[in-house]
C-alpha atoms as a PDB file:
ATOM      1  CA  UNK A   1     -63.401 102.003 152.431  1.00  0.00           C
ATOM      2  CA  UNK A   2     -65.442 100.949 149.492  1.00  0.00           C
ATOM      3  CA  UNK A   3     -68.729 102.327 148.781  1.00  0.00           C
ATOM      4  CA  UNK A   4     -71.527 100.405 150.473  1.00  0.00           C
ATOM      5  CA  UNK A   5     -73.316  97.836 148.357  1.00  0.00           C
ATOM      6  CA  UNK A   6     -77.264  97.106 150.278  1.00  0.00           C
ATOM      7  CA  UNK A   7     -78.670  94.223 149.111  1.00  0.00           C
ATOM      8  CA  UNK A   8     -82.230  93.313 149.592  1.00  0.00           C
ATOM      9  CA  UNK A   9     -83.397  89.553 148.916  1.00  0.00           C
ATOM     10  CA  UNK A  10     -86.961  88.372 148.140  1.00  0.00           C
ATOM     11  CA  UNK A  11     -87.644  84.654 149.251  1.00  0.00           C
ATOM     12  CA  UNK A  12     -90.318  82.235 148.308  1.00  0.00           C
ATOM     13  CA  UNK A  13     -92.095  78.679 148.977  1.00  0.00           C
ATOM     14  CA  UNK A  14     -88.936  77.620 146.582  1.00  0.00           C
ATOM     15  CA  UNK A  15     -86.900  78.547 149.363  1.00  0.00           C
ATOM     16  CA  UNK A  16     -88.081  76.392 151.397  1.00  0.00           C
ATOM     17  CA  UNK A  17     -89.385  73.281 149.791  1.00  0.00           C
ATOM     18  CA  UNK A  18     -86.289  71.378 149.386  1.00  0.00           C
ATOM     19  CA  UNK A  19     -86.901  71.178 153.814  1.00  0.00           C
ATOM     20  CA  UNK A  20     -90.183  69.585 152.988  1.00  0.00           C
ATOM     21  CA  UNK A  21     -92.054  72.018 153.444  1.00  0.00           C
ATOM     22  CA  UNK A  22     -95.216  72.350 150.536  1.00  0.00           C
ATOM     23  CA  UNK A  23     -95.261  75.113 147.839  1.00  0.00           C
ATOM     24  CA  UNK A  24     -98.808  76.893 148.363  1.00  0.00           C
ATOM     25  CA  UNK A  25    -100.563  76.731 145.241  1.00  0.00           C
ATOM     26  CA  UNK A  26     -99.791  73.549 142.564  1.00  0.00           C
ATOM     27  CA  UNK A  27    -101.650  73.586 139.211  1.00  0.00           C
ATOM     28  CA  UNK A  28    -104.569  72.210 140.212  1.00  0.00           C
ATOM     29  CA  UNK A  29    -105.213  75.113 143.100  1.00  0.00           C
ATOM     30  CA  UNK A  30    -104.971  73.156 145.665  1.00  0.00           C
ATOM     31  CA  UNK A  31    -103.009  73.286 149.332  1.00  0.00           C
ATOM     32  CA  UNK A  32    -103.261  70.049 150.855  1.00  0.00           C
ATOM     33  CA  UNK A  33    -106.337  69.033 149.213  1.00  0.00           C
ATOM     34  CA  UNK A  34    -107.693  72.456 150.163  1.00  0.00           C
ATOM     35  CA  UNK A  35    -108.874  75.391 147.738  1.00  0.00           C
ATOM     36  CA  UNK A  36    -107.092  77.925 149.014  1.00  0.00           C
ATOM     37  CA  UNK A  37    -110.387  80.023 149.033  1.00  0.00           C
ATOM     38  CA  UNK A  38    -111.847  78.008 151.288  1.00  0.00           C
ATOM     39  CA  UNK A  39    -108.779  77.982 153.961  1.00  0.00           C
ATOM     40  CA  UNK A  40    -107.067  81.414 153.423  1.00  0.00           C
ATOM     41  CA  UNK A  41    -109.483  83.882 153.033  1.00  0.00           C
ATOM     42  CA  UNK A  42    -111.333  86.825 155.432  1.00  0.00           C
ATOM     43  CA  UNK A  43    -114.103  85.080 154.103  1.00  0.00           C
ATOM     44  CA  UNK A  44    -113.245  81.699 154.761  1.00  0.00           C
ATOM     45  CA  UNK A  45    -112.657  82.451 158.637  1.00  0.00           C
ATOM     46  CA  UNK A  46    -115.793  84.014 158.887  1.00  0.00           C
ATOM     47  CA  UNK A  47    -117.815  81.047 157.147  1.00  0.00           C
ATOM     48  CA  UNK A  48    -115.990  78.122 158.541  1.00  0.00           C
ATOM     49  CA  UNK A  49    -114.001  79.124 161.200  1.00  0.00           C
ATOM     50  CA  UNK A  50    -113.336  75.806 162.583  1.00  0.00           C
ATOM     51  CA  UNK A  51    -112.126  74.969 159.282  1.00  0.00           C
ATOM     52  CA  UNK A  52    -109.648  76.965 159.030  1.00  0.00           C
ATOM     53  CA  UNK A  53    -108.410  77.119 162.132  1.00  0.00           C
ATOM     54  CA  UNK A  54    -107.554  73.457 161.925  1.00  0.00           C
ATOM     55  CA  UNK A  55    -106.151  73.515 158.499  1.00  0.00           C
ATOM     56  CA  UNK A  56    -103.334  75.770 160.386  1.00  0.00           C
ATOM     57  CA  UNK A  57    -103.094  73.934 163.594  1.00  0.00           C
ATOM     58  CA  UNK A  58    -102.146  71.420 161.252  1.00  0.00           C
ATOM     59  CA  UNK A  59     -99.555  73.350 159.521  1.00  0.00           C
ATOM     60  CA  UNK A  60     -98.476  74.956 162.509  1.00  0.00           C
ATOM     61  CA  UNK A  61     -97.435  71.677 164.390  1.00  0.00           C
ATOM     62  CA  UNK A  62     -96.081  70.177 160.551  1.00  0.00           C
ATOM     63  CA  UNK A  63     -93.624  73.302 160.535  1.00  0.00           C
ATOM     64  CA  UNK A  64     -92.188  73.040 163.790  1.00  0.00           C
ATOM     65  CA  UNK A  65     -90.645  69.673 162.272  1.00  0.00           C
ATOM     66  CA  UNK A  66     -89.131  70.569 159.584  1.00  0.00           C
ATOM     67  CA  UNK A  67     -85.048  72.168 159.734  1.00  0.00           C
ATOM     68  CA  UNK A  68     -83.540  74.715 157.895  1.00  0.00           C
ATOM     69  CA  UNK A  69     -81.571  73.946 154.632  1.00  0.00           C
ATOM     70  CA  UNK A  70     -78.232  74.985 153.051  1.00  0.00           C
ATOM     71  CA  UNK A  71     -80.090  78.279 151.401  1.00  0.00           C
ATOM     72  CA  UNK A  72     -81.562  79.597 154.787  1.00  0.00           C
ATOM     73  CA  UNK A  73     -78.075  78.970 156.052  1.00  0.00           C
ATOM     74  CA  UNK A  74     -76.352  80.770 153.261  1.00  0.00           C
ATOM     75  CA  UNK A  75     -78.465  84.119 153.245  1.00  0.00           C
ATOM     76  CA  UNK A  76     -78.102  83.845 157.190  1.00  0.00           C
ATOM     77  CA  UNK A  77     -74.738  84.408 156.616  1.00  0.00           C
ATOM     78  CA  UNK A  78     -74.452  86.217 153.888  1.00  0.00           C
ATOM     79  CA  UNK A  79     -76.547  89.077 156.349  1.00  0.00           C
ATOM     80  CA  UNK A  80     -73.616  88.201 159.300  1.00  0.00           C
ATOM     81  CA  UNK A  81     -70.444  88.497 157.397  1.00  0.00           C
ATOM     82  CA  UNK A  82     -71.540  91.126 154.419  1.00  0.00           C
ATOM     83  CA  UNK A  83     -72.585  93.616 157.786  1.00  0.00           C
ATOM     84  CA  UNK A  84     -69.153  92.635 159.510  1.00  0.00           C
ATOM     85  CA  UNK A  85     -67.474  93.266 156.796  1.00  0.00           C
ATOM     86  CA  UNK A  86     -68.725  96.786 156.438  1.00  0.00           C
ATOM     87  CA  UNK A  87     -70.079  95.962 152.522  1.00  0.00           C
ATOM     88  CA  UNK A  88     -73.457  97.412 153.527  1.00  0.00           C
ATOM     89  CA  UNK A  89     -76.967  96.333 154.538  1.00  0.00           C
ATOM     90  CA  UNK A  90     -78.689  92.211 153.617  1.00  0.00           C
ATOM     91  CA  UNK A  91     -82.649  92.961 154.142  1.00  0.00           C
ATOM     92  CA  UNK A  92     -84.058  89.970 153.637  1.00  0.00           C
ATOM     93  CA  UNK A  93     -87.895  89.646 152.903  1.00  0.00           C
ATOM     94  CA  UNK A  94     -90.088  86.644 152.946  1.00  0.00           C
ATOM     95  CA  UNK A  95     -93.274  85.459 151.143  1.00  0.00           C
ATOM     96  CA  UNK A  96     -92.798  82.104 153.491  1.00  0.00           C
ATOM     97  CA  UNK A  97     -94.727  82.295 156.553  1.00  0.00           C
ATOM     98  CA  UNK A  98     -92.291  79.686 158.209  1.00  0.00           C
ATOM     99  CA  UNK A  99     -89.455  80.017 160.667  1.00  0.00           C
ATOM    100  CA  UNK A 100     -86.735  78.591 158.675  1.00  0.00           C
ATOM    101  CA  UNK A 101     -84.983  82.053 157.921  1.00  0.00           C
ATOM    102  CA  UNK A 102     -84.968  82.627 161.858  1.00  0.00           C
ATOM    103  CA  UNK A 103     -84.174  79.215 162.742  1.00  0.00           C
ATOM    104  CA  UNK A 104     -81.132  79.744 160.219  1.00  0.00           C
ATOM    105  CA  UNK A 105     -79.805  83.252 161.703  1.00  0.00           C
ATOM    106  CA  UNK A 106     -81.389  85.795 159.660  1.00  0.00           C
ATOM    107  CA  UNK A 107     -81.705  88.973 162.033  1.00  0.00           C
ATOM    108  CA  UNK A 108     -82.634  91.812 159.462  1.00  0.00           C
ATOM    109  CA  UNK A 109     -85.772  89.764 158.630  1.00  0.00           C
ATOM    110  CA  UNK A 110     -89.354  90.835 157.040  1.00  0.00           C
ATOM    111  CA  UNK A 111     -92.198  88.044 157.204  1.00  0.00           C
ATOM    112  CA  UNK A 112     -94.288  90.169 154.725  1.00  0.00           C
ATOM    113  CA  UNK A 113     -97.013  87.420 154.863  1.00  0.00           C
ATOM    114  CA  UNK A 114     -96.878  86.766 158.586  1.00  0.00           C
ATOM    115  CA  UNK A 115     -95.915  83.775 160.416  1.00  0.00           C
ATOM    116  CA  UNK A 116     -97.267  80.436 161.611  1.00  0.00           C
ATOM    117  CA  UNK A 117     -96.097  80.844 164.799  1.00  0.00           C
ATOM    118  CA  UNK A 118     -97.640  83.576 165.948  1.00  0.00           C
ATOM    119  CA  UNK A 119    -101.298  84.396 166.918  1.00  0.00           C
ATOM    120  CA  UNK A 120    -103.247  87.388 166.461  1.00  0.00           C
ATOM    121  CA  UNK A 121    -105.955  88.886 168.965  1.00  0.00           C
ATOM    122  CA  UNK A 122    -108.724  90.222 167.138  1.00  0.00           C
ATOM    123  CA  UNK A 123    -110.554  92.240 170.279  1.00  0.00           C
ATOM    124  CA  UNK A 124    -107.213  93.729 171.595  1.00  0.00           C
ATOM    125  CA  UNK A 125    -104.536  93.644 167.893  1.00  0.00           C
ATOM    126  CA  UNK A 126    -101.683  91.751 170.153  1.00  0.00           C
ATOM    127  CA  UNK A 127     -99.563  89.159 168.615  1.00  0.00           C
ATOM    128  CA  UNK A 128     -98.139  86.551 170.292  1.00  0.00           C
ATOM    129  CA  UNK A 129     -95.747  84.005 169.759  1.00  0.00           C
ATOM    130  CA  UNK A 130     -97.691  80.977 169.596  1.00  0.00           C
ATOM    131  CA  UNK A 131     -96.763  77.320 168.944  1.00  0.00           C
ATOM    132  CA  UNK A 132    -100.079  75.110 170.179  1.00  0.00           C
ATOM    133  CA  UNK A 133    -103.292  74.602 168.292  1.00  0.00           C
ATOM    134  CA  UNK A 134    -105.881  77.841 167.856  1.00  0.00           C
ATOM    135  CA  UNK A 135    -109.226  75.412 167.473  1.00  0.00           C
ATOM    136  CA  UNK A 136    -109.937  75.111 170.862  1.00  0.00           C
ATOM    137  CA  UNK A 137    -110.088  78.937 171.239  1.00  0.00           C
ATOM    138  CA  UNK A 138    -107.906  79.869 174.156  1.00  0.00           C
ATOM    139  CA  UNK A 139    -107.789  83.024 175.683  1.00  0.00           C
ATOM    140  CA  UNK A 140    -105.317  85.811 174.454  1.00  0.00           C
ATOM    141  CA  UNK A 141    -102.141  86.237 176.996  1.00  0.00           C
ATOM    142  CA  UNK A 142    -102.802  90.131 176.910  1.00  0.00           C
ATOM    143  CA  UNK A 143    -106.791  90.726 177.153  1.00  0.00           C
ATOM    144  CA  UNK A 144    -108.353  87.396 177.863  1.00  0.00           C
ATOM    145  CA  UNK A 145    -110.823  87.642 174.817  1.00  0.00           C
ATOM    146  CA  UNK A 146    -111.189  84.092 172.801  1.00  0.00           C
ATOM    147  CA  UNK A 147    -110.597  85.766 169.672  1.00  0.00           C
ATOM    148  CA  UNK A 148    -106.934  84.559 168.531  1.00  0.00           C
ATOM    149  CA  UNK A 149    -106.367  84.069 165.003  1.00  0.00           C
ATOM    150  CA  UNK A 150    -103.740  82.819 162.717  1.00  0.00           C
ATOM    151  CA  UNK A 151    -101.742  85.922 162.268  1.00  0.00           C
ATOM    152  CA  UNK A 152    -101.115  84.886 158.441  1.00  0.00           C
ATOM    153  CA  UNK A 153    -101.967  87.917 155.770  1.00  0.00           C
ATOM    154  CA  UNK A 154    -104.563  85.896 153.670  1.00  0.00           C
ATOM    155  CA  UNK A 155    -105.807  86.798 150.280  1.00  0.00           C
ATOM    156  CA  UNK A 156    -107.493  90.381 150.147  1.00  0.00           C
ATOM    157  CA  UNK A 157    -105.244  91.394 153.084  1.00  0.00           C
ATOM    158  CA  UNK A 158    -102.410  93.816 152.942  1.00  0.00           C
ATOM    159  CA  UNK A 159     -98.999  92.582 153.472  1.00  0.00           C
ATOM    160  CA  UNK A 160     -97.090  93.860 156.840  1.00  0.00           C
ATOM    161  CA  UNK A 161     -94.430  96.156 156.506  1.00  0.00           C
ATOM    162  CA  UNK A 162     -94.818  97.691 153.307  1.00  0.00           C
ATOM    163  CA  UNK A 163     -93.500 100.773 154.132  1.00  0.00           C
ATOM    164  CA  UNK A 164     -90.340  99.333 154.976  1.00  0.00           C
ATOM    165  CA  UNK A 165     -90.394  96.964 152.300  1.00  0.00           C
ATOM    166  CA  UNK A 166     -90.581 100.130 149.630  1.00  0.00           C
ATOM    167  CA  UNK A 167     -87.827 101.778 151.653  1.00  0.00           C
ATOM    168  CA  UNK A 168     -85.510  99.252 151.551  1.00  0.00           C
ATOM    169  CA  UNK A 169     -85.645  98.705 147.417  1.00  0.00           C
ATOM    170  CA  UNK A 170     -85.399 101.991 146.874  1.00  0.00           C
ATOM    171  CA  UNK A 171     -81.884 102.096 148.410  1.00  0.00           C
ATOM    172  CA  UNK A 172     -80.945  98.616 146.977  1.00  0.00           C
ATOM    173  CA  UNK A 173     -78.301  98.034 144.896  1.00  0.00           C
ATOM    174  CA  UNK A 174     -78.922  94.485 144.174  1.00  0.00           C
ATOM    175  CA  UNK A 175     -82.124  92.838 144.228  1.00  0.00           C
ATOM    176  CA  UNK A 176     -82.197  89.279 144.436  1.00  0.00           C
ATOM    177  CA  UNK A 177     -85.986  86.857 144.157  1.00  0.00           C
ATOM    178  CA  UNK A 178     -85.221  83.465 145.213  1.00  0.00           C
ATOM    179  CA  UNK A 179     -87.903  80.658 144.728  1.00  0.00           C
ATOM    180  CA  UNK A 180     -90.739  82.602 143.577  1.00  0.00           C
ATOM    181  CA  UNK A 181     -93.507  82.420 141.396  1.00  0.00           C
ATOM    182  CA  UNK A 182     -93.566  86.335 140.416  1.00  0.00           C
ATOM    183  CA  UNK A 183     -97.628  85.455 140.143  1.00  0.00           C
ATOM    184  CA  UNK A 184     -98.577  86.867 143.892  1.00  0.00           C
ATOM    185  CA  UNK A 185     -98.787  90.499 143.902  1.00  0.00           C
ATOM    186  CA  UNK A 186     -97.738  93.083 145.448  1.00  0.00           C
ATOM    187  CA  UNK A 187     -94.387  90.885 145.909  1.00  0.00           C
ATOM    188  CA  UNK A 188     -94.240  90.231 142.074  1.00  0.00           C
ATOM    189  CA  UNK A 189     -93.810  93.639 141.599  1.00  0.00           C
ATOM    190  CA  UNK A 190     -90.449  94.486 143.507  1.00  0.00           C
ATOM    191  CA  UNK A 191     -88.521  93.728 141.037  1.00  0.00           C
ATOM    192  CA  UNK A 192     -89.521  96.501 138.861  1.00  0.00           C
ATOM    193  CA  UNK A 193     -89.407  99.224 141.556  1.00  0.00           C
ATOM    194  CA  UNK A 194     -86.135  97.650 142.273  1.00  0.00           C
ATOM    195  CA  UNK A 195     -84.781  97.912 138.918  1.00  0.00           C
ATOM    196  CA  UNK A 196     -86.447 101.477 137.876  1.00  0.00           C
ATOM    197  CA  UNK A 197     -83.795 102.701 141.252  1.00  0.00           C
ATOM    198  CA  UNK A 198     -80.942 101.553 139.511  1.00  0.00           C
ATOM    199  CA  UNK A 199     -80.441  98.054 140.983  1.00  0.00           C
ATOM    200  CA  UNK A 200     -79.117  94.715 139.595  1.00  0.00           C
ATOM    201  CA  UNK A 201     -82.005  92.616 139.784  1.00  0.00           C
ATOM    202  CA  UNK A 202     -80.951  88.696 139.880  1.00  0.00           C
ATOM    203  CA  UNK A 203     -83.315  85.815 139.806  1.00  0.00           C
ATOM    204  CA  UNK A 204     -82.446  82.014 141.581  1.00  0.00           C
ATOM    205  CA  UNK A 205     -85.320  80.102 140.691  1.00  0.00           C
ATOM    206  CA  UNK A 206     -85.714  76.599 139.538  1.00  0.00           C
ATOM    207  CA  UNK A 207     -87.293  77.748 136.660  1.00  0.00           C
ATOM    208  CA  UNK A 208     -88.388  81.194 134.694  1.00  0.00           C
ATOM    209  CA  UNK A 209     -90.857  82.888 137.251  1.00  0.00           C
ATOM    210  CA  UNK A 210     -93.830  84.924 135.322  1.00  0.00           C
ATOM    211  CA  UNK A 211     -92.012  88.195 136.207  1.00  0.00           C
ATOM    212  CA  UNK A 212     -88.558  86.702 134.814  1.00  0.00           C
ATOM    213  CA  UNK A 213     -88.326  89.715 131.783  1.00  0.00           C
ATOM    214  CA  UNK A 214     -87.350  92.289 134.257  1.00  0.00           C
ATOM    215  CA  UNK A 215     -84.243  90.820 135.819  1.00  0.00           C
ATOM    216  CA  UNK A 216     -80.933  90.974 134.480  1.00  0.00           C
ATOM    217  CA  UNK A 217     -80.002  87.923 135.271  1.00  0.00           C
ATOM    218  CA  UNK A 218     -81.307  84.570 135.797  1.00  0.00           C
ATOM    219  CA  UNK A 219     -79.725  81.627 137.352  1.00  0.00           C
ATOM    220  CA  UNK A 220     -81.777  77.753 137.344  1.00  0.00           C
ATOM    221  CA  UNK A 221     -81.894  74.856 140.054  1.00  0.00           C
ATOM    222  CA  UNK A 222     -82.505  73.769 142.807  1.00  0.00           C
ATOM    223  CA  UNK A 223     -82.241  76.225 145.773  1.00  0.00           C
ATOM    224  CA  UNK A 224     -79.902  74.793 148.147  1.00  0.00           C
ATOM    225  CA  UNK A 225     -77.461  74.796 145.476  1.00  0.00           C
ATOM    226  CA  UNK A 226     -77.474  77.832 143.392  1.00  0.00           C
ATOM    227  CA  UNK A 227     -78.065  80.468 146.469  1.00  0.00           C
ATOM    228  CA  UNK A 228     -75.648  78.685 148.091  1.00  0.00           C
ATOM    229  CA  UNK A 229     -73.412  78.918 145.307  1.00  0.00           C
ATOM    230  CA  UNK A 230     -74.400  82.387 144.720  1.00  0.00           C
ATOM    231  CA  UNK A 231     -73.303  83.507 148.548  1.00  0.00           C
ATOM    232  CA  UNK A 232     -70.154  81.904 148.421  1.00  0.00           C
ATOM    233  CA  UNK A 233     -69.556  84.125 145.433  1.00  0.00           C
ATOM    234  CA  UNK A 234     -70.461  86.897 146.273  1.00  0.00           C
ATOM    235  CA  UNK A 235     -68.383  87.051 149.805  1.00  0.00           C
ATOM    236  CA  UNK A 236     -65.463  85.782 148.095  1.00  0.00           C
ATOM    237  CA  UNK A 237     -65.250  89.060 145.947  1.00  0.00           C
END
């Protein structure tokens, strides 16, 4: 048997824009005509709750449109057949908060920035799965307290699953960043952890990301084709 080869893959809003779904942050600092400081921010809840709240009832319902593309489809099963075929472990983490990657297949799955669909209870700390609007303050399935929130990890927050996330590139042998920035810390720093263990470090972006010095190798365009290009070559040898 050959020695196991773990990959772990970094996604971003590139990932996912080619299904219509917007980048976070263009030049001017905007998200939907919003400063982000006034929609994702501790802060921003607790000024204008209503707000915000809104703003992601209205992204909430948007996303539940939207399909997966050919690059959620190919690291879905790039995951499937690189486990059946005993080649080691696909952890795949996400800066999206989105269900594209889920919709698609992926099973070994870290929403690092949370998720749209889900709701979290402030009074009680349960998450639910949670597809209707949030502005209207319903009551939380476990506790009954009004006190749901988007359970999204907004600026000054720490990002879930860190622990894991730090586990996981530490055993990597290839790190791959797909359709990020490399502006948004602490996600624009995996790469060098990655690479200071001793892994390949490849970039798919459609253009140089801020953090593109520390990877090997870069490959440009659009995302459906060059990850899916990418996974067909890699399970082909």
């Amino acid at each position: 048997m050959s020695v196991p080869c773990n990959i772990v893959i970094l996604t971003g809003a590139g990932c996912s824009a080619e299904s219509g779904i917007d980048t976070f942050r263009d030049g001017g600092g905007l998200w939907e005509q919003h400063r982000v400081e006034d929609v994702a921010t501790p802060e921003a809840y607790e000024r204008d709750p209503d707000l915000v709240l809104r703003f992601y009832d209205m992204r909430r319902a948007a996303i539940q449109t939207k399909k997966p593309n050919a690059a959620h489809h190919a690291l879905a099963r790039l995951e499937r057949e690189w486990w059946q075929g005993q080649r080691g472990n696909v952890t795949l983490i996400t800066q999206n908060v989105d269900d594209l990657h889920d919709r698609a297949g992926s099973k070994n799955l870290i929403h690092m920035h949370g998720e749209h669909l889900s709701a979290w209870c402030g009074a009680c700390d349960a998450r639910h799965h949670w597809n209707d609007m949030l502005i209207d303050r319903p009551a939380c399935p476990a506790c009954g307290a009004r006190a749901l929130r988007p359970d999204i990890v907004w600026f000054g927050e720490m990002p879930y699953r860190m622990d894991e996330i730090h586990d996981a590139l530490r055993q990597c042998d290839i790190f791959v960043s797909i359709g990020t920035s490399g502006a948004v810390y602490p996600a624009a720093g995996f790469v060098r952890l990655a690479r200071e263990m001793g892994a390949h470090c490849l970039e798919l972006n459609l253009e140089r990301s801020q953090g593109s010095a520390w990877f090997h190798e870069s490959r440009f365009g659009a995302a459906t084709k060059i990850v899916s290009e990418w996974v067909a070559d890699k399970l082909a040898n």
